[in-house]
Protein backbone atom coordinates (compact mmCIF):
# COMPACT_ATOMS: atom_id res chain seq x y z
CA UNK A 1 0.00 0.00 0.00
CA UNK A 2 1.15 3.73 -0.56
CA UNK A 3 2.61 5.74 2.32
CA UNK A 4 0.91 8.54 3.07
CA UNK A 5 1.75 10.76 5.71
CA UNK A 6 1.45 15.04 6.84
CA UNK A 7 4.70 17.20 7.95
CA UNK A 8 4.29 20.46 9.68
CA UNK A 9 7.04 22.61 10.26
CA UNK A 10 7.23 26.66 11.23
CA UNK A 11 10.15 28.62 9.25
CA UNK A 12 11.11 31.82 9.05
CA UNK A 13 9.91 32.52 6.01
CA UNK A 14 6.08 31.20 7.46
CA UNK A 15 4.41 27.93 7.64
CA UNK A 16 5.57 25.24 5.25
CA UNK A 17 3.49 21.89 4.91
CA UNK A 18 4.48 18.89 3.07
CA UNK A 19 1.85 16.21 2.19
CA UNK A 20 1.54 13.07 0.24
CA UNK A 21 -0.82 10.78 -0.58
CA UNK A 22 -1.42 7.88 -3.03
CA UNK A 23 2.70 8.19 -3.05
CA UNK A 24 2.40 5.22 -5.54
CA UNK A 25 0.77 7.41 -8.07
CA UNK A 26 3.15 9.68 -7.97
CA UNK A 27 0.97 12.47 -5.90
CA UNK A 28 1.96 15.20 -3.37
CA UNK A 29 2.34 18.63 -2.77
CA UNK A 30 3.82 21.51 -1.31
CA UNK A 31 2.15 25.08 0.51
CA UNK A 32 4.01 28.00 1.83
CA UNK A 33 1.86 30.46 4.05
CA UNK A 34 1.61 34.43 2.24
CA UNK A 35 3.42 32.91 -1.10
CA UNK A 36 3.16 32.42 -4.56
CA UNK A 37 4.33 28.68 -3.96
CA UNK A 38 1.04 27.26 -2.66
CA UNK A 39 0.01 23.70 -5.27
CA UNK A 40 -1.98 20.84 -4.97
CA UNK A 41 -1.86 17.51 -6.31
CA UNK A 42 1.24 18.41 -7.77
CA UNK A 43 3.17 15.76 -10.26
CA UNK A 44 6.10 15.32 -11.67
CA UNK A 45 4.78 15.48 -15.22
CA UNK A 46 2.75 19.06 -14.16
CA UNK A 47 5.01 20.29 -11.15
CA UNK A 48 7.60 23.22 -13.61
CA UNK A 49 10.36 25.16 -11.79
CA UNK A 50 7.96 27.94 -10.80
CA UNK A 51 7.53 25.91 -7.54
CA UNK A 52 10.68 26.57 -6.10
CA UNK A 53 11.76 29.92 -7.46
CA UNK A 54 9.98 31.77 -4.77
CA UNK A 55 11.12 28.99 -1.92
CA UNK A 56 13.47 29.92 0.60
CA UNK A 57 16.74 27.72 0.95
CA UNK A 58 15.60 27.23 4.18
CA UNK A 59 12.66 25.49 2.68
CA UNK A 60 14.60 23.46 0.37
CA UNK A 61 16.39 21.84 2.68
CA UNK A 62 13.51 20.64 4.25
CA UNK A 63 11.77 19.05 1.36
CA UNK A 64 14.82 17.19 0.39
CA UNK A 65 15.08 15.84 4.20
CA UNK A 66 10.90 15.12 3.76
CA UNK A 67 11.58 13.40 0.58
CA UNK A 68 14.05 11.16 1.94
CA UNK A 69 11.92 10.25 5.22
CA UNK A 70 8.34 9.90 3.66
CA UNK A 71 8.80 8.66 -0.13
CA UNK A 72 9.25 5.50 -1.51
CA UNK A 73 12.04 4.75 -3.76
CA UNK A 74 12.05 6.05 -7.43
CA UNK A 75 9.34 8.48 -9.30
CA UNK A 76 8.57 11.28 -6.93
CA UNK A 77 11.53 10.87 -5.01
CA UNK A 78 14.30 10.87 -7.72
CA UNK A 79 12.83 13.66 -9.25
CA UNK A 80 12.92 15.56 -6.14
CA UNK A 81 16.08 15.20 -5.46
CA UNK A 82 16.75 16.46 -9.23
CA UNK A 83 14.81 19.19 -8.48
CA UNK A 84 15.51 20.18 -4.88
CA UNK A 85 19.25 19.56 -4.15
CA UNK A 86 21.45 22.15 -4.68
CA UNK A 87 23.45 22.17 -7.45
CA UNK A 88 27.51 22.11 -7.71
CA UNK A 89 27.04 24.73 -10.39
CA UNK A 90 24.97 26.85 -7.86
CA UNK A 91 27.58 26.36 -5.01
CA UNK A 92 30.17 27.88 -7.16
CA UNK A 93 27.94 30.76 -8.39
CA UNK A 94 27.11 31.77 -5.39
CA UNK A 95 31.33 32.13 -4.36
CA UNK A 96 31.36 34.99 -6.57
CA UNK A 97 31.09 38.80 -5.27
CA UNK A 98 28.53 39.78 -8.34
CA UNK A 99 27.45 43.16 -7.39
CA UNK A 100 25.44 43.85 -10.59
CA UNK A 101 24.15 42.38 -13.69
CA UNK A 102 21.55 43.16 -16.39
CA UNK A 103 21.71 43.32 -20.26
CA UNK A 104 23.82 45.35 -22.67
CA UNK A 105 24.08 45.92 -26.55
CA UNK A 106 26.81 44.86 -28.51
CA UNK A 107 27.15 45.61 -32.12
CA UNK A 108 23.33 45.58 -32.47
CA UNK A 109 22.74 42.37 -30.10
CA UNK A 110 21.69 41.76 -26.68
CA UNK A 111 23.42 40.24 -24.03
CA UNK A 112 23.61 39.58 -19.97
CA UNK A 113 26.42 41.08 -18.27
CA UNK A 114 27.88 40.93 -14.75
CA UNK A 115 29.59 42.91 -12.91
CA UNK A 116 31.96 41.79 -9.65
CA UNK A 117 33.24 43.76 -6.73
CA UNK A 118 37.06 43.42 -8.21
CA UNK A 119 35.75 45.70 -10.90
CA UNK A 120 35.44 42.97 -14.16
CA UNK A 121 32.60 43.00 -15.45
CA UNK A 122 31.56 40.24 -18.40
CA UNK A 123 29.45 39.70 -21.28
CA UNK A 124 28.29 36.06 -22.27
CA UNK A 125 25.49 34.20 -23.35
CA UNK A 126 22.48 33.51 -21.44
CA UNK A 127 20.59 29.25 -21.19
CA UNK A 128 17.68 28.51 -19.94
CA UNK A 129 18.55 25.19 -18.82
CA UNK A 130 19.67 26.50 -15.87
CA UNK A 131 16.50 27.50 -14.60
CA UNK A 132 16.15 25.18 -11.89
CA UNK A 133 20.28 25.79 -10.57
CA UNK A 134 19.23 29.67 -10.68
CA UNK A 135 16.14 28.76 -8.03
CA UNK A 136 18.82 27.35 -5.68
CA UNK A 137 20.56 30.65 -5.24
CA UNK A 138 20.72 32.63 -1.78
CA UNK A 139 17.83 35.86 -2.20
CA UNK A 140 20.91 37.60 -1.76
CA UNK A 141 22.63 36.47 -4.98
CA UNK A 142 19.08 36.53 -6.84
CA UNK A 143 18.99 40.18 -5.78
CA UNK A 144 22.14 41.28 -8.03
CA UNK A 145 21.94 38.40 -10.51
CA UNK A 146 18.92 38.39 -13.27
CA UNK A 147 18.33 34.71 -14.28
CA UNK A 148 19.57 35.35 -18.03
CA UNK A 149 22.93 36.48 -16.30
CA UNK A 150 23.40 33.06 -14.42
CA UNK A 151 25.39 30.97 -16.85
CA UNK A 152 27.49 33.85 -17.44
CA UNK A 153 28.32 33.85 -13.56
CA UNK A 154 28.99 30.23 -14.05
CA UNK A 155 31.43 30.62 -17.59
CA UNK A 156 33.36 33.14 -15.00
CA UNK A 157 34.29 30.83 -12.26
CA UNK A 158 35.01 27.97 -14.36
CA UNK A 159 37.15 30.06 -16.42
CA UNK A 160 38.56 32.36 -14.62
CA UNK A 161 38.31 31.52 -11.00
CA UNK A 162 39.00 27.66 -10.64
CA UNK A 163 40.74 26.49 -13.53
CA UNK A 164 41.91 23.63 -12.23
CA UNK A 165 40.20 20.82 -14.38
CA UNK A 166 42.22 22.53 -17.65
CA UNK A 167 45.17 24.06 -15.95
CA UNK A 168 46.52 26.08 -18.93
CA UNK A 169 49.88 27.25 -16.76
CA UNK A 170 50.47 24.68 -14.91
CA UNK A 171 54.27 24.19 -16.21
CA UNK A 172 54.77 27.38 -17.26
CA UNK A 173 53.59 30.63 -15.31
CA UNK A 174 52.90 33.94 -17.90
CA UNK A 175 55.83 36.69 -16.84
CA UNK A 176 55.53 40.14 -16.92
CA UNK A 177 57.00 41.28 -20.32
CA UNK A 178 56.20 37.60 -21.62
CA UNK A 179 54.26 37.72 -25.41
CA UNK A 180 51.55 34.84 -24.95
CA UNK A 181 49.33 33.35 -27.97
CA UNK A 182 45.89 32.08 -26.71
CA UNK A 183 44.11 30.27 -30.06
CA UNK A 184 40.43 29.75 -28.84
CA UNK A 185 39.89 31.97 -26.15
CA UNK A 186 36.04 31.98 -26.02
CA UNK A 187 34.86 35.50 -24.60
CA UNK A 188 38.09 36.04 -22.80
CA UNK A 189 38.11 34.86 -19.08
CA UNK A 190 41.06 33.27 -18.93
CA UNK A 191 42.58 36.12 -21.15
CA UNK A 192 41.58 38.36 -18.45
CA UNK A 193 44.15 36.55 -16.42
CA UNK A 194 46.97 36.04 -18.60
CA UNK A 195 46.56 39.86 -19.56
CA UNK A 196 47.38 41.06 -15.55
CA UNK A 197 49.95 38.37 -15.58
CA UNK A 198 52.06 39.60 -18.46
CA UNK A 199 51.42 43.19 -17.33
CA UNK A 200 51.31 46.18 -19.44
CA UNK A 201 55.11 45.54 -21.03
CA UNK A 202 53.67 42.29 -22.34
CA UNK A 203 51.08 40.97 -24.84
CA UNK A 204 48.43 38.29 -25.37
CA UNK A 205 47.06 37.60 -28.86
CA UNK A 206 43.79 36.12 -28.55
CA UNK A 207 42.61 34.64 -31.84
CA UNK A 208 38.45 33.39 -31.77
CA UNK A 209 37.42 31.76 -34.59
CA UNK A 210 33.63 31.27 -34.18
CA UNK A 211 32.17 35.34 -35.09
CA UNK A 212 29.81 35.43 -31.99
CA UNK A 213 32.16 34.74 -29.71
CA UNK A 214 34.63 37.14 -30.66
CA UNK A 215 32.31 39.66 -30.31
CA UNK A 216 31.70 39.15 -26.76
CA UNK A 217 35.48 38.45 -26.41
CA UNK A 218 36.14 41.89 -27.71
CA UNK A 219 33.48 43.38 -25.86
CA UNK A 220 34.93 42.19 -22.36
CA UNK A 221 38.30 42.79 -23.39
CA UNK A 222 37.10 46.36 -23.40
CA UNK A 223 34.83 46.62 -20.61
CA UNK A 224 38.00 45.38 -18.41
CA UNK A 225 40.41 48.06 -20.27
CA UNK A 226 43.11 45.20 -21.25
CA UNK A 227 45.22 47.55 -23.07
CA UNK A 228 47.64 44.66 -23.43
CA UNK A 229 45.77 42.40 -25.28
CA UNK A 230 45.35 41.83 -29.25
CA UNK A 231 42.27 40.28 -30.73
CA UNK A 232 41.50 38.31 -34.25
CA UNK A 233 38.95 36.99 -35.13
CA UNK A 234 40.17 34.38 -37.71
CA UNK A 235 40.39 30.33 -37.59
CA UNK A 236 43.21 28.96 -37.33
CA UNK A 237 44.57 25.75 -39.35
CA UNK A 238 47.05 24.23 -41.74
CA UNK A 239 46.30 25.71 -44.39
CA UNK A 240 44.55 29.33 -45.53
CA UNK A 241 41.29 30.17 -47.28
CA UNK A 242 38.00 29.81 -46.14
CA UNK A 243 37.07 26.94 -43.68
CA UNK A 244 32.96 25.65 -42.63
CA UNK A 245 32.69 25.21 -38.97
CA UNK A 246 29.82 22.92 -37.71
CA UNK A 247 28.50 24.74 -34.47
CA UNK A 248 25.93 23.89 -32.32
CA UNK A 249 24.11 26.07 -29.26
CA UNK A 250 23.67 24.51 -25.65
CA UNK A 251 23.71 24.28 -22.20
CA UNK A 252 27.81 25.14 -22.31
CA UNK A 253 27.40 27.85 -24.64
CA UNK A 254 28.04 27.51 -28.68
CA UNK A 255 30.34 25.12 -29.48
CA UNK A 256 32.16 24.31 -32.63
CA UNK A 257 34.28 21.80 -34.80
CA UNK A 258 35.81 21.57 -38.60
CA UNK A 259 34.87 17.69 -37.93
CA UNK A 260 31.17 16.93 -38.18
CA UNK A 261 32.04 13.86 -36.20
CA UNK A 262 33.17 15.35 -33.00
CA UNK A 263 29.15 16.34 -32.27
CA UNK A 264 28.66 11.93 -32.44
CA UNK A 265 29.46 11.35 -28.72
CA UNK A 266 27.33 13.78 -27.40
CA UNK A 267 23.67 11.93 -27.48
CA UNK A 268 21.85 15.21 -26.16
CA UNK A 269 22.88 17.26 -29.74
CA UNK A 270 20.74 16.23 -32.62
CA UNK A 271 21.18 16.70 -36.17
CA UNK A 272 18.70 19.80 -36.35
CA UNK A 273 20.86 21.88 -33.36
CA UNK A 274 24.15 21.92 -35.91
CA UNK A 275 24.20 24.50 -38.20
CA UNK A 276 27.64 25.48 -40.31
CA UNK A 277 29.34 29.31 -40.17
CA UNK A 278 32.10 29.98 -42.73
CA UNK A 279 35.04 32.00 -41.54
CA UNK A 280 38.38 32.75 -42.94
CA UNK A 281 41.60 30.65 -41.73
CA UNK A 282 45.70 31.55 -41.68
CA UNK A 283 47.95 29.40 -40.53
CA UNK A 284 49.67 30.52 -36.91
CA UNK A 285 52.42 31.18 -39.32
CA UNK A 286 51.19 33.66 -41.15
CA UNK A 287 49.14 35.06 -38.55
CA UNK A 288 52.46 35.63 -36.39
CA UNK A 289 53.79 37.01 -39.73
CA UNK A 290 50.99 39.67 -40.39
CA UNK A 291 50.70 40.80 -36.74
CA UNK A 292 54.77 40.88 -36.76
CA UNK A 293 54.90 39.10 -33.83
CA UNK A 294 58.77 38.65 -32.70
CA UNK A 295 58.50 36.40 -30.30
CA UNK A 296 56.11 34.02 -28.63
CA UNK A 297 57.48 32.42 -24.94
CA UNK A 298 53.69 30.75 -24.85
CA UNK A 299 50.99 29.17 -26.81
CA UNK A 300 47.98 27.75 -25.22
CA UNK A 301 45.65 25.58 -27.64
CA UNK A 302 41.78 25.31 -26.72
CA UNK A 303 40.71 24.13 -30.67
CA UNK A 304 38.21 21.64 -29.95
CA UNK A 305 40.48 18.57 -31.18
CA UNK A 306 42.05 21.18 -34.43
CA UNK A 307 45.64 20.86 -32.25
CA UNK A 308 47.71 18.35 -34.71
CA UNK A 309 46.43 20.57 -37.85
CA UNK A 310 47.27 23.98 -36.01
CA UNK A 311 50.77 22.39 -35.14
CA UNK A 312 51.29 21.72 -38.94
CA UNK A 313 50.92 25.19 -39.95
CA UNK A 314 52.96 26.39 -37.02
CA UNK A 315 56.17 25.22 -38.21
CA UNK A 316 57.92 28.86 -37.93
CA UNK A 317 56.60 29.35 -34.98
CA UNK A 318 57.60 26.23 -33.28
CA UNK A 319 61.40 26.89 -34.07
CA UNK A 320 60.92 29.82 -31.46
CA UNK A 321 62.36 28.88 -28.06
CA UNK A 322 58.82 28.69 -26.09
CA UNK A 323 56.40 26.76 -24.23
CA UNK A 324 53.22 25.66 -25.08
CA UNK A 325 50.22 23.91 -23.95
CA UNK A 326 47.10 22.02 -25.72
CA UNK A 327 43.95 21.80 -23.63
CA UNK A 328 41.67 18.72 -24.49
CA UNK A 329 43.90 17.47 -27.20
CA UNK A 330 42.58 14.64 -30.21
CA UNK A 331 45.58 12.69 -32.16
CA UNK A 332 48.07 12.57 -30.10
CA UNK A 333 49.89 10.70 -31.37
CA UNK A 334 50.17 12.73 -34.31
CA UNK A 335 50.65 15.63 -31.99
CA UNK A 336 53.99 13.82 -30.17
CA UNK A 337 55.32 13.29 -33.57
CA UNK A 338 55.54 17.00 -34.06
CA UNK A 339 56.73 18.14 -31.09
CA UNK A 340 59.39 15.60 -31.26
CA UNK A 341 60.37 16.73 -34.34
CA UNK A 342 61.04 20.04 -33.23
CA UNK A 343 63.10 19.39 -30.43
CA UNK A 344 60.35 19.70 -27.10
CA UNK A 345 60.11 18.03 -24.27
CA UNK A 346 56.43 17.72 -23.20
CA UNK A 347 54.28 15.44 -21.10
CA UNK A 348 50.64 14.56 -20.97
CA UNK A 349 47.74 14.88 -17.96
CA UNK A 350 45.07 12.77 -18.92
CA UNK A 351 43.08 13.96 -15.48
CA UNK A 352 39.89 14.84 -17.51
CA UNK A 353 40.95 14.78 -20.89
CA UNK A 354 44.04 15.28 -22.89
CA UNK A 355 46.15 18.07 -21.92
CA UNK A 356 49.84 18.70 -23.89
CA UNK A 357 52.72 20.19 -21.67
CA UNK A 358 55.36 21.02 -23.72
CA UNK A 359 58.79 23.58 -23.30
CA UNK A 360 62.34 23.76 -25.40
CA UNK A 361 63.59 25.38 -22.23
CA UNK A 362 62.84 22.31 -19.82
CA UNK A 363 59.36 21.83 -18.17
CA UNK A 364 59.24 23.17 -15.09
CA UNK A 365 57.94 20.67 -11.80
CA UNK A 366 54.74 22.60 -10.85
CA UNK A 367 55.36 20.99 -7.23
């Protein structure tokens, strides 16, 4: 037979009952005295994230604790603890110091910005499949964050404040005076960084391929006055001429490949979410040529599995005595080959996924 059972419990924020009934069927329900949250015979096919974007956390907590005390196993009860338990994304959104956010134009288009109390303030895109994370969030945090601003919080601490599942520098630290080459630097986070850590006698080159995204790259390069930093927006390969990118739009922002193929192994894109852009490629050659570049001490790869082709039309540049690493690398093999050939020493973390260390002048122990 069904459980069925009645919680009361006073909170701050005013009464808050819990009931279920016919738990079988998948049937219960939620009321919060003097608030918009107050259902009945709520499901999970008809219960939407409206019902816990006015709950306090307080509240939350409670339901998940009532969910694991009254509900049977499966149906209701997985999906409430989908719904109702904090998410890691949340915990790390709610670390930053946002003290503003809203939307801004850029070159005719809209877009969320934030702004944090160490002055940066960044452009991005905006998801709504992070509705439910955005519910989770402190009233505080709601109160200087508009939901269309969230994943933009998120792309900021993954990118620029913990770094650690792609650690870009960790053999090689940026010097001030230091001329660094970022290829794929999405809307400039991480340039952010490397831009202080040069300093103003040094340069970073940040080269975007996809047109979007290089938009909102310049954009924040501006907004944070990097006077230090160059921008391109050109794709980069082994050869020149024009090149068709496959992209695709989702919960990580818009992502994009030369390989149709690389899109197989995730099952949540389908065929009608790719779309193709065209944009103009150089070979790092040629762009360290026409943006007489003298020297480059570092060269940081996030291509989206292009790294072996880039490294074929880099074969100037790669006679320079530098370092270099390639973040989330495809064909390695191919890619040793190359680096061998040109005299580095490199190693590989395969942590997450495939990241290249590589240095003519000796890799350096990060411990």
């Amino acid at each position: 037979m069904a459980q069925t059972g009645r919680v009361n419990r006073t909170l701050n924020s005013g009464k808050l009952t819990i009931w279920s009934k016919s738990v079988g069927a998948g049937v219960f329900g939620v009321r919060v005295k003097n608030s918009p949250l107050n259902q009945r015979n709520v499901t999970p096919d008809n219960m939407s994230s409206k019902l816990i974007k006015h709950m306090p956390k307080s509240a939350l907590s409670f339901v998940r604790g009532t969910a694991a005390r009254y509900l049977p196993e499966g149906g209701p009860k997985d999906w409430l603890r989908q719904k109702y338990t904090v998410s890691e994304r949340t915990a790390k959104v709610e670390q930053l110091d946002i003290v503003d956010s809203g939307f801004g134009t850029i070159e005719g288009e809209t877009y969320p910005y934030i702004e944090l109390a160490n002055g940066h303030v960044f452009y991005g895109y905006t998801s709504d499949e992070y509705e439910n994370d955005y519910a989770q969030l402190d009233q505080a945090i709601k109160d200087v964050l508009i939901p269309e601003a969230y994943f933009v919080a998120y792309d900021y601490y993954r990118s620029y404040v913990d770094t650690s599942i792609f650690d870009q520098i960790k053999y090689y630290d940026p010097k001030p005076g230091d001329t660094v080459v970022q290829v794929g630097p999405y809307h400039g986070h991480f340039t952010t960084k490397l831009s202080h850590m040069v300093g103003e006698e040094g340069t970073v080159v940040a080269i975007e391929a996809h047109p979007e995204n290089h938009r909102l790259l310049e954009a924040n390069v501006r907004e944070n006055c990097l006077d230090n930093v160059r921008t391109l927006n050109r794709a980069v390969s082994n050869t020149d001429g024009d090149l068709e990118f496959y992209v695709t739009t989702g919960a990580s922002g818009k992502t994009y490949s030369l390989k149709r193929e690389n899109f197989d192994e995730f099952d949540e894109i389908t065929e009608d979410m790719i779309s193709t852009i065209t944009v103009e490629g150089l070979t790092l050659d040629g762009i360290v040529d026409d943006m007489e570049i003298e020297s480059v001490d570092y060269l940081i790869l996030t291509v989206n599995m292009e790294e072996a082709n880039i490294l074929r039309g880099a074969f100037r540049t790669l006679q320079k005595d530098l370092d270099l690493a390639l973040v989330a690398c495809s064909e390695l093999s191919a890619i040793e080959e190359i680096l061998a050939e040109h005299g580095f020493e490199y190693t590989i973390d395969e942590a997450f996924a495939p990241v290249v260390y590589a240095s003519k002048r000796g890799l350096v122990d990060p411990d």
